[in-house]
Each structure stands twice: as C-alpha cells, then as structure tokens.
N, C-alpha and C. Protein backbone atom coordinates (compact mmCIF):
# COMPACT_ATOMS: atom_id res chain seq x y z
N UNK A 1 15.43 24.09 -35.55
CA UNK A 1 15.28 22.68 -35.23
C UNK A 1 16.51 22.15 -34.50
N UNK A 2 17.63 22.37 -35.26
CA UNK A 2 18.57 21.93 -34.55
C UNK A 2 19.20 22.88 -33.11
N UNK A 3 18.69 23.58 -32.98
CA UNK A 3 18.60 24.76 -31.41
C UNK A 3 17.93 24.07 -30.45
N UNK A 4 16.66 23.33 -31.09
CA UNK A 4 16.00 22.62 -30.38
C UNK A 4 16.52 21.78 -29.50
N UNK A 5 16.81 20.47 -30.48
CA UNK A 5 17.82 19.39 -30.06
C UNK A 5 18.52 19.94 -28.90
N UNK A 6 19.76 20.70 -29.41
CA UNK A 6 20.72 21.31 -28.83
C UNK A 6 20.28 21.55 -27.51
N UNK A 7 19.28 22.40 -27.21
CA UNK A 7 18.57 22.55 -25.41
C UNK A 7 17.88 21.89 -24.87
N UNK A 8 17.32 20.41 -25.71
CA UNK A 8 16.95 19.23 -25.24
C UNK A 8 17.90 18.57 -24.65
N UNK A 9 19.05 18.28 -25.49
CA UNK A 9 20.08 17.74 -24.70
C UNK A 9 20.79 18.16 -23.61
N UNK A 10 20.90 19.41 -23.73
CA UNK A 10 21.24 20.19 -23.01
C UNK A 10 20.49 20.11 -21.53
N UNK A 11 19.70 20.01 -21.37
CA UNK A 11 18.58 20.13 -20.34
C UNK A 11 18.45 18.61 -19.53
N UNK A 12 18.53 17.63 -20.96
CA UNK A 12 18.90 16.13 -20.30
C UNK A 12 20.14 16.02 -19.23
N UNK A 13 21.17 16.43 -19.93
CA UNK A 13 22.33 16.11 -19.33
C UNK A 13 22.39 16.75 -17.81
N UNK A 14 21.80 18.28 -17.94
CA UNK A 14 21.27 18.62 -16.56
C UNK A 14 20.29 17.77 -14.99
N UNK A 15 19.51 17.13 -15.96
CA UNK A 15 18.39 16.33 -15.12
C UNK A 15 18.96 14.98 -14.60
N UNK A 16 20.20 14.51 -15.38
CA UNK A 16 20.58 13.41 -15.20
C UNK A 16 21.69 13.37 -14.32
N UNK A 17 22.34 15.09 -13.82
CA UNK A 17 23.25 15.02 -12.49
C UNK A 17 22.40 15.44 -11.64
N UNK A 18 21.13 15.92 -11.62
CA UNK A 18 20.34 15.56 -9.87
C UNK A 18 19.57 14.49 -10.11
N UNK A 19 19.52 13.28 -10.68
CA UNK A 19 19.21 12.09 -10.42
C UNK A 19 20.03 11.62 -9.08
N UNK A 20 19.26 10.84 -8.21
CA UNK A 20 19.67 10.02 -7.22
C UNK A 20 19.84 8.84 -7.47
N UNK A 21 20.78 8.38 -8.02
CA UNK A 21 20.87 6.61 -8.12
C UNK A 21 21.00 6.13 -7.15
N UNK A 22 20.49 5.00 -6.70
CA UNK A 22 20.92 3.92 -5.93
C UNK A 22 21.97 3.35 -5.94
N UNK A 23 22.81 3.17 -4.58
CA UNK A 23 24.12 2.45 -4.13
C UNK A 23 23.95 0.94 -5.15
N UNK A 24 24.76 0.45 -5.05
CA UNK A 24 25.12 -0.89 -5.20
C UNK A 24 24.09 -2.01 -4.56
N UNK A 25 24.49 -2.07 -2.91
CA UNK A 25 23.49 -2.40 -2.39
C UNK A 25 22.13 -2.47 -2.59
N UNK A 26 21.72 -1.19 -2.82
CA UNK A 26 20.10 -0.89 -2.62
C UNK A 26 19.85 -1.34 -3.98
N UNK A 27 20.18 -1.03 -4.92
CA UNK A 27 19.73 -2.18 -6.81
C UNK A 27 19.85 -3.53 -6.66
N UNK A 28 20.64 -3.72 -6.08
CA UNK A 28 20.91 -5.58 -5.69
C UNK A 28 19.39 -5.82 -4.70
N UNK A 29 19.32 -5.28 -3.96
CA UNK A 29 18.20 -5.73 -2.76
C UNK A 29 16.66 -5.12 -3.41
N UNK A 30 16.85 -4.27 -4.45
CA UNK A 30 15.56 -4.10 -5.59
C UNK A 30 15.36 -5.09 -6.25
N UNK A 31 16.35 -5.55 -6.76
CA UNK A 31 16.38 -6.46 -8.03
C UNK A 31 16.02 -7.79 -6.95
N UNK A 32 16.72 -8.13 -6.30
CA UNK A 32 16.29 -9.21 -5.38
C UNK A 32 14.47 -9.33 -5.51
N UNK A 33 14.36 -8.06 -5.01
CA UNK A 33 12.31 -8.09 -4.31
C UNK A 33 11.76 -8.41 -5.54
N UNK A 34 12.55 -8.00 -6.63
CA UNK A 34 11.49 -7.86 -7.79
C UNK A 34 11.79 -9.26 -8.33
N UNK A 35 12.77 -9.99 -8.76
CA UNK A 35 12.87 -11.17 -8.89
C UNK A 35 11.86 -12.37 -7.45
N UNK A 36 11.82 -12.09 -6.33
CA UNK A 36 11.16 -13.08 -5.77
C UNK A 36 9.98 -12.51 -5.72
N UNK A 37 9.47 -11.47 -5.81
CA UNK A 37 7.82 -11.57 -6.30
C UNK A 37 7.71 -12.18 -7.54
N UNK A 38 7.95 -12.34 -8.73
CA UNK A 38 8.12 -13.03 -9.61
C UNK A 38 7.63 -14.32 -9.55
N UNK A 39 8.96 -14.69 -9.29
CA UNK A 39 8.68 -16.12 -8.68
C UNK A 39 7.46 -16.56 -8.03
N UNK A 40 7.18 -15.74 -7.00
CA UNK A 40 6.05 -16.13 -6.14
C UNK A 40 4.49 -16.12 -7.04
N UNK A 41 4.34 -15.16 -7.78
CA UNK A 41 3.33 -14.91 -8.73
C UNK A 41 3.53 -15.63 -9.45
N UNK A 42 4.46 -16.17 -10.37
CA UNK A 42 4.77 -17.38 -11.37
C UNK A 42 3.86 -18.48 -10.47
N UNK A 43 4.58 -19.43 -9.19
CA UNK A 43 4.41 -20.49 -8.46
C UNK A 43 2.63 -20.34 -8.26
N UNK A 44 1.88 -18.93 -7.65
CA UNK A 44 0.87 -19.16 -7.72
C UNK A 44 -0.03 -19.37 -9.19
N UNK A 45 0.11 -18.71 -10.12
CA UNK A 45 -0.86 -19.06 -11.12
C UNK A 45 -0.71 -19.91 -11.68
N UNK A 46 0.75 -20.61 -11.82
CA UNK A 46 1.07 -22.39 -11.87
C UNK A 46 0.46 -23.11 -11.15
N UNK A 47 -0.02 -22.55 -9.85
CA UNK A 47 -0.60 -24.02 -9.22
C UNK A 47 -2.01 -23.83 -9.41
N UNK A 48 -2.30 -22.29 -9.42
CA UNK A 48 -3.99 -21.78 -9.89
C UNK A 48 -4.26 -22.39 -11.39
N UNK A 49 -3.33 -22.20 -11.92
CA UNK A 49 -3.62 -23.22 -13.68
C UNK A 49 -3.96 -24.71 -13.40
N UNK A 50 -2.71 -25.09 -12.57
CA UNK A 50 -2.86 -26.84 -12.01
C UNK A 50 -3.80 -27.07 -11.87
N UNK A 51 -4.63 -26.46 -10.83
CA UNK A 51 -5.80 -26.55 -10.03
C UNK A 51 -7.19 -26.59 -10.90
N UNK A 52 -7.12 -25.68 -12.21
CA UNK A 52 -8.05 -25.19 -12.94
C UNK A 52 -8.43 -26.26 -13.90
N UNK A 53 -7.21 -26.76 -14.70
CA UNK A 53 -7.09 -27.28 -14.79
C UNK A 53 -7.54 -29.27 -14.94
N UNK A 54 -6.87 -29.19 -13.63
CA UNK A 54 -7.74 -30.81 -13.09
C UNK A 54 -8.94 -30.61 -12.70
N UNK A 55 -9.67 -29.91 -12.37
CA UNK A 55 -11.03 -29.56 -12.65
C UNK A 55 -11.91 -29.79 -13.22
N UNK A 56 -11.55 -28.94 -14.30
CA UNK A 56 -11.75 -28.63 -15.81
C UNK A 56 -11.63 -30.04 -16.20
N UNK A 57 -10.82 -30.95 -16.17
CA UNK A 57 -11.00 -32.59 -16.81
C UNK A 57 -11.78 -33.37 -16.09
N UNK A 58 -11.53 -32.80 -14.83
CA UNK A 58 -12.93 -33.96 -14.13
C UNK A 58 -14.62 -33.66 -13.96
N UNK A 59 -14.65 -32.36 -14.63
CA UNK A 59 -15.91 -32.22 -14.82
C UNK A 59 -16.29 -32.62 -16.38
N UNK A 60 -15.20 -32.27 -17.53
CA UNK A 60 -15.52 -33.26 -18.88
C UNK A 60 -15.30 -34.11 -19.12
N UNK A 61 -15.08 -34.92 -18.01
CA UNK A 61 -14.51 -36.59 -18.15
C UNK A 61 -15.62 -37.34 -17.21
C-alpha cells in the first residue's frame, strides 16, 4: 500500500514538470475572458429575468 502511494507520487511529481503553464500574461488575459463572459451572461439573464418578469405581472394583473 504504501509502495503504492510512494509511485503515485512519484509519477505526480513527474507529470507536473512537463506541464506547460501559462506566462503571467496569458492567465491575466484568461482570467480577463473568463471574468467578462461572466459578466455578460450575468447582464443577459438579468435583463431576460427583468423582462420575464414584467410580463409575468402584466398578464396577472
């Protein structure tokens, strides 16, 4: 069991120096896209709720 472990980790620590991380740059300009799609999907189903919404009261009102 513990041999196991041992060449699990072993094997991790391997996989994790041919990982390619991303520069500085390129995580900043990820994180950017992924934060303003966000947003943008937030703003639409906020205004698709809005919309649904006032609708929705002026047909039970």
């Amino acid at each position: 069991m513990i041999g196991k472990i041992k060449l699990f980790l072993s094997e991790s620590r391997g996989e994790f120096k041919r990982i390619n991380w991303p520069t500085r740059k390129e995580a900043f300009r990820m994180v950017f896209i992924v934060v303003a799609i966000s947003v943008a999907v937030a703003v639409f189903l906020g205004g698709a709720d809005f919309i649904f919404l006032s609708l929705l009261k002026r047909i039970i009102s």
